[in-house]
C-alpha atoms as a PDB file:
ATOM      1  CA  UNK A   1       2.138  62.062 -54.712  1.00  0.00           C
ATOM      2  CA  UNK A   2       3.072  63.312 -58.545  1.00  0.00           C
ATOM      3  CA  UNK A   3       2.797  67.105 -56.981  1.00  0.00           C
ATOM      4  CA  UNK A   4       4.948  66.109 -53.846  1.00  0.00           C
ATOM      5  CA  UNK A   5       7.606  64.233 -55.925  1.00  0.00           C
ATOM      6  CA  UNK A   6       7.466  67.288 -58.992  1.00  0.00           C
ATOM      7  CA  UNK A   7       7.753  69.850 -56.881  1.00  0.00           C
ATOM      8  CA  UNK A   8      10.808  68.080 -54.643  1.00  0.00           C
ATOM      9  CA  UNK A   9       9.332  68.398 -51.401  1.00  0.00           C
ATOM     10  CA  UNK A  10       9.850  65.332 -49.288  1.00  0.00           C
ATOM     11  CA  UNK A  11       7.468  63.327 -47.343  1.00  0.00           C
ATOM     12  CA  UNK A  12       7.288  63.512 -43.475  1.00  0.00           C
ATOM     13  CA  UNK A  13       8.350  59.678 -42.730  1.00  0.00           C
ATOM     14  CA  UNK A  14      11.094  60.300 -46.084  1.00  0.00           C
ATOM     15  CA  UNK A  15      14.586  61.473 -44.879  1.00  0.00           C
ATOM     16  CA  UNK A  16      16.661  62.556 -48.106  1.00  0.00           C
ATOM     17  CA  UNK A  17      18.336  59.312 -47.945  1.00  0.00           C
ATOM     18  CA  UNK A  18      15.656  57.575 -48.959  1.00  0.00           C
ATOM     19  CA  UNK A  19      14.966  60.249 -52.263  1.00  0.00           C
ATOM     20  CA  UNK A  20      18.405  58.852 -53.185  1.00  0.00           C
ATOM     21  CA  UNK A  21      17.396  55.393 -52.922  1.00  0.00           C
ATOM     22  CA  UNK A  22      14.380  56.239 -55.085  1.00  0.00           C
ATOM     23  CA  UNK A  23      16.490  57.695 -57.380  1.00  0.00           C
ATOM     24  CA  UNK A  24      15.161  61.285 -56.723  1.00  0.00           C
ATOM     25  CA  UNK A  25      17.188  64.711 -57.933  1.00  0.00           C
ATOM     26  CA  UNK A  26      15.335  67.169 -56.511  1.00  0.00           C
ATOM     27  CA  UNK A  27      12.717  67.125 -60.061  1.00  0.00           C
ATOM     28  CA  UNK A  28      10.785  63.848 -60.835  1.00  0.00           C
ATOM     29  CA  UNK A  29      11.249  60.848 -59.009  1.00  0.00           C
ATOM     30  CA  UNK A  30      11.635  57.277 -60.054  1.00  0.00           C
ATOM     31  CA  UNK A  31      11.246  54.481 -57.591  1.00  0.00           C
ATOM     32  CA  UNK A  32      13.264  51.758 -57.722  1.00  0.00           C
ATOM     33  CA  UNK A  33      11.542  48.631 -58.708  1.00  0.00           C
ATOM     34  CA  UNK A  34      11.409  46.540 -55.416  1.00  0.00           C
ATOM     35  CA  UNK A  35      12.196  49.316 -52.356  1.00  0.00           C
ATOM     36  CA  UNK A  36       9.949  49.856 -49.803  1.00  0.00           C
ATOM     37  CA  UNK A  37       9.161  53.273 -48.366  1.00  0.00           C
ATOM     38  CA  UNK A  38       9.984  54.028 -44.690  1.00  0.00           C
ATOM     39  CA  UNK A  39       6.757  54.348 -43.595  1.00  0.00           C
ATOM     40  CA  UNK A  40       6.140  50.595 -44.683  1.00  0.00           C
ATOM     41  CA  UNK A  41       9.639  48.992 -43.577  1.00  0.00           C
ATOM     42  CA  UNK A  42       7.844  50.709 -39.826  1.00  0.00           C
ATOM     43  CA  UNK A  43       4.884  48.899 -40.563  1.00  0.00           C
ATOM     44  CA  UNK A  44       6.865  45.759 -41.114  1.00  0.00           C
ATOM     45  CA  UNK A  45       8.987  46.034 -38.751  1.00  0.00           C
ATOM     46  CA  UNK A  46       5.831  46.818 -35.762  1.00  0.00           C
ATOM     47  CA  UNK A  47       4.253  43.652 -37.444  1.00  0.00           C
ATOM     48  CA  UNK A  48       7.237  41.855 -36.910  1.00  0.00           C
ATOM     49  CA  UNK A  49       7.683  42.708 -33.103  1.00  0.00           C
ATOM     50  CA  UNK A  50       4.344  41.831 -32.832  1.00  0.00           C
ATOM     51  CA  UNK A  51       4.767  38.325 -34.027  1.00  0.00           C
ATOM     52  CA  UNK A  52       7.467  37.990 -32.117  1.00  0.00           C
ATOM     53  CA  UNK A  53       5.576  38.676 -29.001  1.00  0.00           C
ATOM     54  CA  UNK A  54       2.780  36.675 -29.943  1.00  0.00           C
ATOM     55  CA  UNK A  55       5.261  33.638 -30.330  1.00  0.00           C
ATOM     56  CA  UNK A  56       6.773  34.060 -27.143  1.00  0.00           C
ATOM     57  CA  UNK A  57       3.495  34.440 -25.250  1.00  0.00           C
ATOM     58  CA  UNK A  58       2.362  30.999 -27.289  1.00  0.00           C
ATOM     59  CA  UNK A  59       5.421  29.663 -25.913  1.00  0.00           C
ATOM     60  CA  UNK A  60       5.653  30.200 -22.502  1.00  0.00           C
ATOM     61  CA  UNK A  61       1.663  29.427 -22.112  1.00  0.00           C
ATOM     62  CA  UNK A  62       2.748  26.017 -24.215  1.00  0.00           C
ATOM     63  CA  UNK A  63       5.841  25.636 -21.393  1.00  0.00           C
ATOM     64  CA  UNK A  64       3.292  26.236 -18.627  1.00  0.00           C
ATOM     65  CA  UNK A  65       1.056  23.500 -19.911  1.00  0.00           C
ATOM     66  CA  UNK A  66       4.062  20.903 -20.547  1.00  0.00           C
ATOM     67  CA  UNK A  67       5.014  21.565 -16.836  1.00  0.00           C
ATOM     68  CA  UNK A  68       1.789  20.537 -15.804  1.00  0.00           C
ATOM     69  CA  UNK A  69       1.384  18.267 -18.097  1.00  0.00           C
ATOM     70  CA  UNK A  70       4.966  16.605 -17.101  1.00  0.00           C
ATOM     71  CA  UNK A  71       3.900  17.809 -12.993  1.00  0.00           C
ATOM     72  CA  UNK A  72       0.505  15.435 -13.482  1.00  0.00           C
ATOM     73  CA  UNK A  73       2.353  12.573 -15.193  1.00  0.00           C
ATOM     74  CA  UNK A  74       4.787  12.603 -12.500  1.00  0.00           C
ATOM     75  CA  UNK A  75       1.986  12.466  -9.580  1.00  0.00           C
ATOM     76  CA  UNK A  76      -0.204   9.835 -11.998  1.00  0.00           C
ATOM     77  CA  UNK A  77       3.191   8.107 -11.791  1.00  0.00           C
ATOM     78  CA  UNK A  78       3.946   7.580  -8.356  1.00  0.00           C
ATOM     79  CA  UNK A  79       0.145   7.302  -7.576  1.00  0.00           C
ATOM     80  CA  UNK A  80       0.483   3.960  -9.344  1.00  0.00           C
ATOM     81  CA  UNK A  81       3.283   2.942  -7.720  1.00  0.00           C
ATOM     82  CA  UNK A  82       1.704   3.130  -4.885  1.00  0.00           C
ATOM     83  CA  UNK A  83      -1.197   1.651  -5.793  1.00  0.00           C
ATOM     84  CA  UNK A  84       1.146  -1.400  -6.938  1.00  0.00           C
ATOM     85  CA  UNK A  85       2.829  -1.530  -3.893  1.00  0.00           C
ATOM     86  CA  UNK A  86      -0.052  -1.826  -1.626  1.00  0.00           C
ATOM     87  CA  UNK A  87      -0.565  -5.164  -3.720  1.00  0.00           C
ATOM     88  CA  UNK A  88       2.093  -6.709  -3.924  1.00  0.00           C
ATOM     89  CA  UNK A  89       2.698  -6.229  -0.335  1.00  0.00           C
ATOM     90  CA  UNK A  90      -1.031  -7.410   0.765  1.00  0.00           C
ATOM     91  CA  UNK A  91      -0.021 -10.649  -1.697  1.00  0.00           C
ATOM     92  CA  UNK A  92       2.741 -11.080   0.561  1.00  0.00           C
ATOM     93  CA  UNK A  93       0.632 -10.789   3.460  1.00  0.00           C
ATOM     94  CA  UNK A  94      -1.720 -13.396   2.363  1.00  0.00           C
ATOM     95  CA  UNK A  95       1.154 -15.861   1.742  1.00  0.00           C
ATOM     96  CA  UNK A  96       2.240 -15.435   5.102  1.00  0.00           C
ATOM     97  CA  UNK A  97      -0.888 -15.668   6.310  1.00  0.00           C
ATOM     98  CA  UNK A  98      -1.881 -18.347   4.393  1.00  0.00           C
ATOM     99  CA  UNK A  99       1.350 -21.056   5.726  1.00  0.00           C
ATOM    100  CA  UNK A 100       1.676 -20.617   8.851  1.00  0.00           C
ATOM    101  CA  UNK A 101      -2.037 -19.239  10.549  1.00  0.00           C
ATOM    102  CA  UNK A 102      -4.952 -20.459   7.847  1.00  0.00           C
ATOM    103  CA  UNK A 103      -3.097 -23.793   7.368  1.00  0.00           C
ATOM    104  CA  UNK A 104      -2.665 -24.213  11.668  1.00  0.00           C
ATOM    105  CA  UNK A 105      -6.204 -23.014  11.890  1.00  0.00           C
ATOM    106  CA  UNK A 106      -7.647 -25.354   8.927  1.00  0.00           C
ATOM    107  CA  UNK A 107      -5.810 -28.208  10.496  1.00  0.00           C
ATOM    108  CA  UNK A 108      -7.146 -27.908  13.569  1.00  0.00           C
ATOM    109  CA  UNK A 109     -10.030 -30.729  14.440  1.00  0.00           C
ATOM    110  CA  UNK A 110     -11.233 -28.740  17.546  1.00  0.00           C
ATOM    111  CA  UNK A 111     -14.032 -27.098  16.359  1.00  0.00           C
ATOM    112  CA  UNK A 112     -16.607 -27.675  18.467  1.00  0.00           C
ATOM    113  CA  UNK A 113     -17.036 -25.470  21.624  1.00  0.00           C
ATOM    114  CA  UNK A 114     -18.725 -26.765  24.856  1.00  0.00           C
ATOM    115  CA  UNK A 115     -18.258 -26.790  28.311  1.00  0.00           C
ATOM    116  CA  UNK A 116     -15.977 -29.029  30.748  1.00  0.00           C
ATOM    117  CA  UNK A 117     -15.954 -29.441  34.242  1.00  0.00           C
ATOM    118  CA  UNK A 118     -12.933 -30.511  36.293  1.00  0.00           C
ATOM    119  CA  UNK A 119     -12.209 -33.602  37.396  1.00  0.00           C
ATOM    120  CA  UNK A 120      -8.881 -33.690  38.124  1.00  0.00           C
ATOM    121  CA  UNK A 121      -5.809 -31.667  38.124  1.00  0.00           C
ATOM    122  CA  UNK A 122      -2.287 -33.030  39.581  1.00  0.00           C
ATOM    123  CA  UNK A 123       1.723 -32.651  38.652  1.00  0.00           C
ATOM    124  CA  UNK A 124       3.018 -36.489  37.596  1.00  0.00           C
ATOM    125  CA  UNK A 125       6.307 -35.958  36.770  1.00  0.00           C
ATOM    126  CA  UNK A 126       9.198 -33.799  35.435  1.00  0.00           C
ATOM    127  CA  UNK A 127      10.234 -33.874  31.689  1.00  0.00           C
ATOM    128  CA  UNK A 128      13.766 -32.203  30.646  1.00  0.00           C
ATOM    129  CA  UNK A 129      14.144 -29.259  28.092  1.00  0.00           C
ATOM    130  CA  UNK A 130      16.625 -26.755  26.427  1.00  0.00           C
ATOM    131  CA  UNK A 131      16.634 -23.008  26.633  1.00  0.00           C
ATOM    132  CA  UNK A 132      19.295 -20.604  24.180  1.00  0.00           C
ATOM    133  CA  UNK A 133      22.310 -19.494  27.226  1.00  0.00           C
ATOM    134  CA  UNK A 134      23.875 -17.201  23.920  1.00  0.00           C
ATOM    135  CA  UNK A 135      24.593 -17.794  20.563  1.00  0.00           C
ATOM    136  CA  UNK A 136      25.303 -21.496  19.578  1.00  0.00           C
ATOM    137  CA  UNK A 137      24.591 -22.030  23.758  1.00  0.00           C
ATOM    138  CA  UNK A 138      21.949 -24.602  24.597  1.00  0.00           C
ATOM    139  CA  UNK A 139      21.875 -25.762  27.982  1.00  0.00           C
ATOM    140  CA  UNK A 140      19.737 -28.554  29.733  1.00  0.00           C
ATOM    141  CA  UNK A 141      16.511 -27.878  32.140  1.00  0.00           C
ATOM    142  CA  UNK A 142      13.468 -29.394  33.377  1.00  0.00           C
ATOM    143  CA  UNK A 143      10.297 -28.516  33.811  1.00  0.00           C
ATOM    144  CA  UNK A 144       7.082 -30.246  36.276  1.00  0.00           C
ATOM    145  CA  UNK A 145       4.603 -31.854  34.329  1.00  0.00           C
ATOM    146  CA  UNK A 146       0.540 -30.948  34.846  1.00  0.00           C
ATOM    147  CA  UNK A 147      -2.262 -33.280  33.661  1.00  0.00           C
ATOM    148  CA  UNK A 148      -5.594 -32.128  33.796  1.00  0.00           C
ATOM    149  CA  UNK A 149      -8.861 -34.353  33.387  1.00  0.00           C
ATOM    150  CA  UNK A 150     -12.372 -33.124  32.287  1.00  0.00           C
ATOM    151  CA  UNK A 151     -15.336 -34.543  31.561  1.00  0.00           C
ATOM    152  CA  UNK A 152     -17.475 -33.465  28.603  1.00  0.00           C
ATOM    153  CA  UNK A 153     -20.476 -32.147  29.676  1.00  0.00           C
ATOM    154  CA  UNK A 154     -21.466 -32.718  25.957  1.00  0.00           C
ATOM    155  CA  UNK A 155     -21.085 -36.452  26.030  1.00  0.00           C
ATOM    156  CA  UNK A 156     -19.712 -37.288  29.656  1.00  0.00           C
ATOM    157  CA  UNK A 157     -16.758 -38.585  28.347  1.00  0.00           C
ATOM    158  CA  UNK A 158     -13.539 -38.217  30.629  1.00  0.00           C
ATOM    159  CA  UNK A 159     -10.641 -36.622  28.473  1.00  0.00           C
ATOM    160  CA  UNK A 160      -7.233 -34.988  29.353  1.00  0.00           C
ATOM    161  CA  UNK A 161      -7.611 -31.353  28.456  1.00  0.00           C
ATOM    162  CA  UNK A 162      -4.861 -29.164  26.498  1.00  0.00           C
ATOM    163  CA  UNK A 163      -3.837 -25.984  26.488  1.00  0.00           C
ATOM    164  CA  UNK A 164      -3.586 -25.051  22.618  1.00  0.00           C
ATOM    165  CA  UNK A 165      -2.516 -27.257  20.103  1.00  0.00           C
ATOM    166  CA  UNK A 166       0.811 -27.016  20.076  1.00  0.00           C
ATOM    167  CA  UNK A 167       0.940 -28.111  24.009  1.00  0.00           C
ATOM    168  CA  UNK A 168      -0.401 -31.901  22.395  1.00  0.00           C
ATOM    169  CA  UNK A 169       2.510 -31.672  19.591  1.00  0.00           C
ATOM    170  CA  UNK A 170       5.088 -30.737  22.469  1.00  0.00           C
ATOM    171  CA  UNK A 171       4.407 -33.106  24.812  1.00  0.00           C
ATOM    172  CA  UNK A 172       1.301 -34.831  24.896  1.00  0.00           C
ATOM    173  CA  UNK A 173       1.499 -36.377  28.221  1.00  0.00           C
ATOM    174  CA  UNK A 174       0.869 -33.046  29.875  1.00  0.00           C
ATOM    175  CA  UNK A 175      -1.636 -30.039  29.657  1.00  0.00           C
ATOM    176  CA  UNK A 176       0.001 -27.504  30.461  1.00  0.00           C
ATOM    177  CA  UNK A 177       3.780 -26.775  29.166  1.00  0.00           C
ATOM    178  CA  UNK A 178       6.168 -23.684  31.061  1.00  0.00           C
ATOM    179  CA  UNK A 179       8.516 -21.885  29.344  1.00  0.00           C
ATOM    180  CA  UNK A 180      11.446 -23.504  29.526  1.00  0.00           C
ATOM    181  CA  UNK A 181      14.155 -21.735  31.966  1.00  0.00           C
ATOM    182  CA  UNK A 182      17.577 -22.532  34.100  1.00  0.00           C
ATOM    183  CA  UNK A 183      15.493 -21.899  37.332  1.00  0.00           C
ATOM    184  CA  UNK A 184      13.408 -25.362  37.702  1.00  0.00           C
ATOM    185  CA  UNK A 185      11.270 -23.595  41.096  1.00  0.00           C
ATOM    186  CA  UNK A 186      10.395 -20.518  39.394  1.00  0.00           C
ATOM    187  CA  UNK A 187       8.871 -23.334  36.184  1.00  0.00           C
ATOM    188  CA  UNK A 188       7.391 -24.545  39.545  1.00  0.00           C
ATOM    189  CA  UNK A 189       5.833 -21.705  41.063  1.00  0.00           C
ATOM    190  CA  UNK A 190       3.810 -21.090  37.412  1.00  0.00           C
ATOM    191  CA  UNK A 191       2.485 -24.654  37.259  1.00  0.00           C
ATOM    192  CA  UNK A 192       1.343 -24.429  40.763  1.00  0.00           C
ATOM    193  CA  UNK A 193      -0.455 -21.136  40.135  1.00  0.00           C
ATOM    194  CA  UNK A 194      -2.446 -22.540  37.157  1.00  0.00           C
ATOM    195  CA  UNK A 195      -3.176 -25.826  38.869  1.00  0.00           C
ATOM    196  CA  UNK A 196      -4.944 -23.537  41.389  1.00  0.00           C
ATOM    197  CA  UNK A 197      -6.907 -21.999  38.977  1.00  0.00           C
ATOM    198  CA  UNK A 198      -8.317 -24.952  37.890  1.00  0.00           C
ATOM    199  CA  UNK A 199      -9.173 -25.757  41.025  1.00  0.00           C
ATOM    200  CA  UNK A 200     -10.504 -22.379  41.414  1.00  0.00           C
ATOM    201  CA  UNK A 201     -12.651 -22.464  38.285  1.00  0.00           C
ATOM    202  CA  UNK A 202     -14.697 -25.910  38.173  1.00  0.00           C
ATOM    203  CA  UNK A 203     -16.437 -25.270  35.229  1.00  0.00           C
ATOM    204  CA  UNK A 204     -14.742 -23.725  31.790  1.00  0.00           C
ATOM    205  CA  UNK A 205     -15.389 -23.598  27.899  1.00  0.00           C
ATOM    206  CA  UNK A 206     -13.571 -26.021  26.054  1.00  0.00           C
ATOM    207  CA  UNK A 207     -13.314 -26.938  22.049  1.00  0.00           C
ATOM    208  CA  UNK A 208     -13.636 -30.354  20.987  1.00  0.00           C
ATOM    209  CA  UNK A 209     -13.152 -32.810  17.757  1.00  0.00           C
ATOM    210  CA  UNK A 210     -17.204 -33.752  16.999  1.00  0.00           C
ATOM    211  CA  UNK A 211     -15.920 -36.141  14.672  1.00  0.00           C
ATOM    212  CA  UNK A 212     -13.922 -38.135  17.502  1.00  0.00           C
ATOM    213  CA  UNK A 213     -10.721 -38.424  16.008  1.00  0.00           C
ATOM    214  CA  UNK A 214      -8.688 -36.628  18.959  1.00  0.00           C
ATOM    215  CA  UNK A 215      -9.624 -38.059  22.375  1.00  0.00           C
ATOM    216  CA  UNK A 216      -8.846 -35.138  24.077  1.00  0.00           C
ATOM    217  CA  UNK A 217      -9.845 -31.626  24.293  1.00  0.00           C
ATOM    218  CA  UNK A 218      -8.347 -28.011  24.192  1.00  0.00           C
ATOM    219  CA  UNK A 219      -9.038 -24.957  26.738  1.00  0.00           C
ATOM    220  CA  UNK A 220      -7.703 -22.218  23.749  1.00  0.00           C
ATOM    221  CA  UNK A 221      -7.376 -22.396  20.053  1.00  0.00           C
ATOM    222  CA  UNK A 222      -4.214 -20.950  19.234  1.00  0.00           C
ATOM    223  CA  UNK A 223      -5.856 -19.302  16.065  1.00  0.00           C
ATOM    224  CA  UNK A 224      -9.760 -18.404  16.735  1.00  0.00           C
ATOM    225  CA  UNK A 225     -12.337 -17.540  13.566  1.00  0.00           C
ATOM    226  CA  UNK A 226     -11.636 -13.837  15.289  1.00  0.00           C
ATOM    227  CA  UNK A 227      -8.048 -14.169  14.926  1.00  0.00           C
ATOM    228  CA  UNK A 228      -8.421 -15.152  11.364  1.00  0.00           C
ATOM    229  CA  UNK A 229     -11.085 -12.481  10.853  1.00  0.00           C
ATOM    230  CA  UNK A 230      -8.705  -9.749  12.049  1.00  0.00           C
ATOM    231  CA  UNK A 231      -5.858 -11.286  10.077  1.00  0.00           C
ATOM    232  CA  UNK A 232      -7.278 -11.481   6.842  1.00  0.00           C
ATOM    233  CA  UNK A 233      -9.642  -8.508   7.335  1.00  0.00           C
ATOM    234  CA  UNK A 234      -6.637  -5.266   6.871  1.00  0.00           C
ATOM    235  CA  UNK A 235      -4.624  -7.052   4.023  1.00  0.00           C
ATOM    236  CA  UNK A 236      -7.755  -7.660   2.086  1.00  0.00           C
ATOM    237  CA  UNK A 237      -8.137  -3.664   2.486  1.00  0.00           C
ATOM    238  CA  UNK A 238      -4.800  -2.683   1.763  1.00  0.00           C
ATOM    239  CA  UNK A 239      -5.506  -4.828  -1.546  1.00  0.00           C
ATOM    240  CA  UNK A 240      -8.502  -3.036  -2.622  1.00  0.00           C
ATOM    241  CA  UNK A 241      -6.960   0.224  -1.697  1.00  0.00           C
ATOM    242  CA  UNK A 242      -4.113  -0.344  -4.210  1.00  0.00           C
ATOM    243  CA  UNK A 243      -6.830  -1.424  -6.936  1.00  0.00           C
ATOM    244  CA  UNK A 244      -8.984   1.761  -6.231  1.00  0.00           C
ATOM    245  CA  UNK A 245      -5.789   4.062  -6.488  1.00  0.00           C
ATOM    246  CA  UNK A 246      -5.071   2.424  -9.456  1.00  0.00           C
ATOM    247  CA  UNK A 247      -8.208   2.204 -11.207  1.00  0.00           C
ATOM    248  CA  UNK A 248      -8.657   6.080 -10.492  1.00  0.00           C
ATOM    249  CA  UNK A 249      -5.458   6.849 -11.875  1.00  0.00           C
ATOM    250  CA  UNK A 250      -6.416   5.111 -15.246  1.00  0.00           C
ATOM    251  CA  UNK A 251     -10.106   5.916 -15.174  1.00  0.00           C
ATOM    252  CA  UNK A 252      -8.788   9.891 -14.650  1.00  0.00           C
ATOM    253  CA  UNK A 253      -6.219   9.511 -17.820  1.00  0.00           C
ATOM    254  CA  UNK A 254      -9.119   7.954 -19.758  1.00  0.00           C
ATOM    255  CA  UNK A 255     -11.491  10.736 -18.696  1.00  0.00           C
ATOM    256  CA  UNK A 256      -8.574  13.365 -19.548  1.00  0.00           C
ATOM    257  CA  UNK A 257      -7.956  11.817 -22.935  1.00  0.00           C
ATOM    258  CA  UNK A 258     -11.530  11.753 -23.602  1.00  0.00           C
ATOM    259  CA  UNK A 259     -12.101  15.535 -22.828  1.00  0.00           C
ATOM    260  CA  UNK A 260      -9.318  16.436 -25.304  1.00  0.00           C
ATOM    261  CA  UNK A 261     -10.358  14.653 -28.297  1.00  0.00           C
ATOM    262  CA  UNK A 262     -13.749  16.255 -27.684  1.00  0.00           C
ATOM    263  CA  UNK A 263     -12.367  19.663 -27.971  1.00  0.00           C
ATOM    264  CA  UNK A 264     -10.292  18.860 -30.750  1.00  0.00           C
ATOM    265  CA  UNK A 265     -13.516  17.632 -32.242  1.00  0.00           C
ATOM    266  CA  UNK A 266     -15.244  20.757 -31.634  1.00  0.00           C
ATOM    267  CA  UNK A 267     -12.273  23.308 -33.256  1.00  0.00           C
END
C-alpha cells in the first residue's frame, strides 16, 4: 500500500476523487481520520441490501403467519358460535318439550295397555260447537255425539272408551269428538264411518288407569313412550353436538398453545 500510495498510482476500486478525500497530491498520502475506502462503503452498502432483504423476507413470512393465525381465529371463532348455538337452541327445545308434551304425557294415568272388546257403540245426541268463519268470525255448529262401551278383558269391568285424552277434557260424555265444521251431515258422515269400524273390529288394544282413578279407558295416547323417545332423542343430539364442537375447539387451542411453548422451550 506505502509503494502504491508513494509512487501515486491509484487503486482499481479508487477514482481520483477519493485521493482527494484522502488528502492525496500525487506523492504520499494521508488518510483522513474516519473515511472509508470505496471498496468498503461497497461492502457496506451489499451488507446493507442484504439486511434489507432479509427483513422483508422475515416480514412477509411473519404477515403470512398472522393471516393464518388471524384466518384460524376467525374459523375457531365461528366454530364456537356454532357450537353455542346448537345449545341454546336444543335448551329451547327441551323447554318446549318439556310444557306442553312431557308434562301431557306425565299427567296422563293411562298407562296400562290391554285389550277391550266391544260392547256397544251408538250416537245419543248432538252437542253444539264453534269453528273460526275469518278473523274475529266465530260462528255456531253442532256436531252428533258417539259413545262407545267396552269391557276390560283385564278385569271385566264395563267402561266408556275414549279416543285420546283430550276427547275426555272436551266433552266427556262422548268418545269420539269431529272436527267442528258449518256442514252438520258431512260431521255426520265421519261419526258414522268410525261407528262402523267399531263394529267392524270387535276386539282392540286399549290403555287403562291400574290404579283406578279414571273409570274409563282410552283407544290412543296422544303422546306414546315412542313419541317421547323421538322427541327428546334429536335435541339431546343437537346438544352434545354443540358440546363436542366446542370442546374440540378449546381442546385444539390448548393442544396449539401447548406445541408452541414446547418449541420455545427447545430454542
Amino acid at each position: 500500500m506505502e509503494q502504491v500510495l508513494t509512487t501515486g498510482r491509484t487503486h482499481p476500486l479508487l477514482s481520483d476523487g477519493d485521493f482527494n478525500t484522502y488528502g492525496y497530491g500525487g506523492g504520499t498520502a494521508h488518510p483522513k481520520e474516519g473515511s472509508l475506502t470505496k471498496y468498503e462503503l461497497h461492502i457496506k452498502c451489499i451488507i446493507f441490501n442484504l439486511r434489507n432483504i432479509y427483513q422483508k423476507i422475515r416480514d412477509h413470512d411473519l404477515l403470512d403467519k398472522r393471516k393464518t393465525v388471524t384466518a384460524l381465529k376467525a374459523g375457531e371463532d365461528r366454530a364456537i358460535l356454532l357450537g353455542l348455538a346448537m345449545m341454546v337452541c336444543s335448551i329451547m327445545m327441551y323447554f318446549l318439550l318439556g310444557i306442553t308434551l312431557l308434562r301431557s304425557y306425565m299427567q296422563s294415568v293411562w298407562t296400562e295397555e290391554a285389550q277391550c272388546s266391544l260392547l256397544n257403540a251408538s250416537i245419543t245426541e248432538t252437542f253444539n260447537c264453534s269453528f273460526s268463519c275469518g278473523p274475529d268470525c266465530w260462528k255456531i255448529s253442532q256436531y252428533p255425539c258417539l259413545q262407545v262401551y267396552v269391557n276390560l278383558t283385564s278385569s271385566g269391568q264395563k267402561l266408556l272408551l275414549y279416543h285420546t285424552e283430550e276427547t275426555m277434557k272436551i266433552n266427556s260424555e262422548c268418545s269420539y269428538i269431529p272436527k267442528c265444521g258449518k256442514n252438520y251431515e258431512e260431521s255426520m258422515s265421519t261419526v258414522n264411518v268410525v261407528m262402523e269400524n267399531f263394529r267392524k273390529y270387535q276386539r282392540f288394544s286399549c290403555f287403562y288407569d291400574p290404579e283406578g282413578t279414571q273409570k274409563n279407558v282410552i283407544l290412543t295416547k296422544l303422546y306414546s313412550s315412542n313419541v317421547l323417545f323421538h322427541s327428546l332423542f334429536w335435541p339431546t343430539c343437537m346438544m352434545i353436538g354443540g358440546v363436542a364442537i366446542v370442546a374440540m375447539v378449546k381442546l385444539t387451542q390448548y393442544l396449539s398453545l401447548l406445541c408452541e411453548r414446547i418449541q420455545r422451550i427447545n430454542r
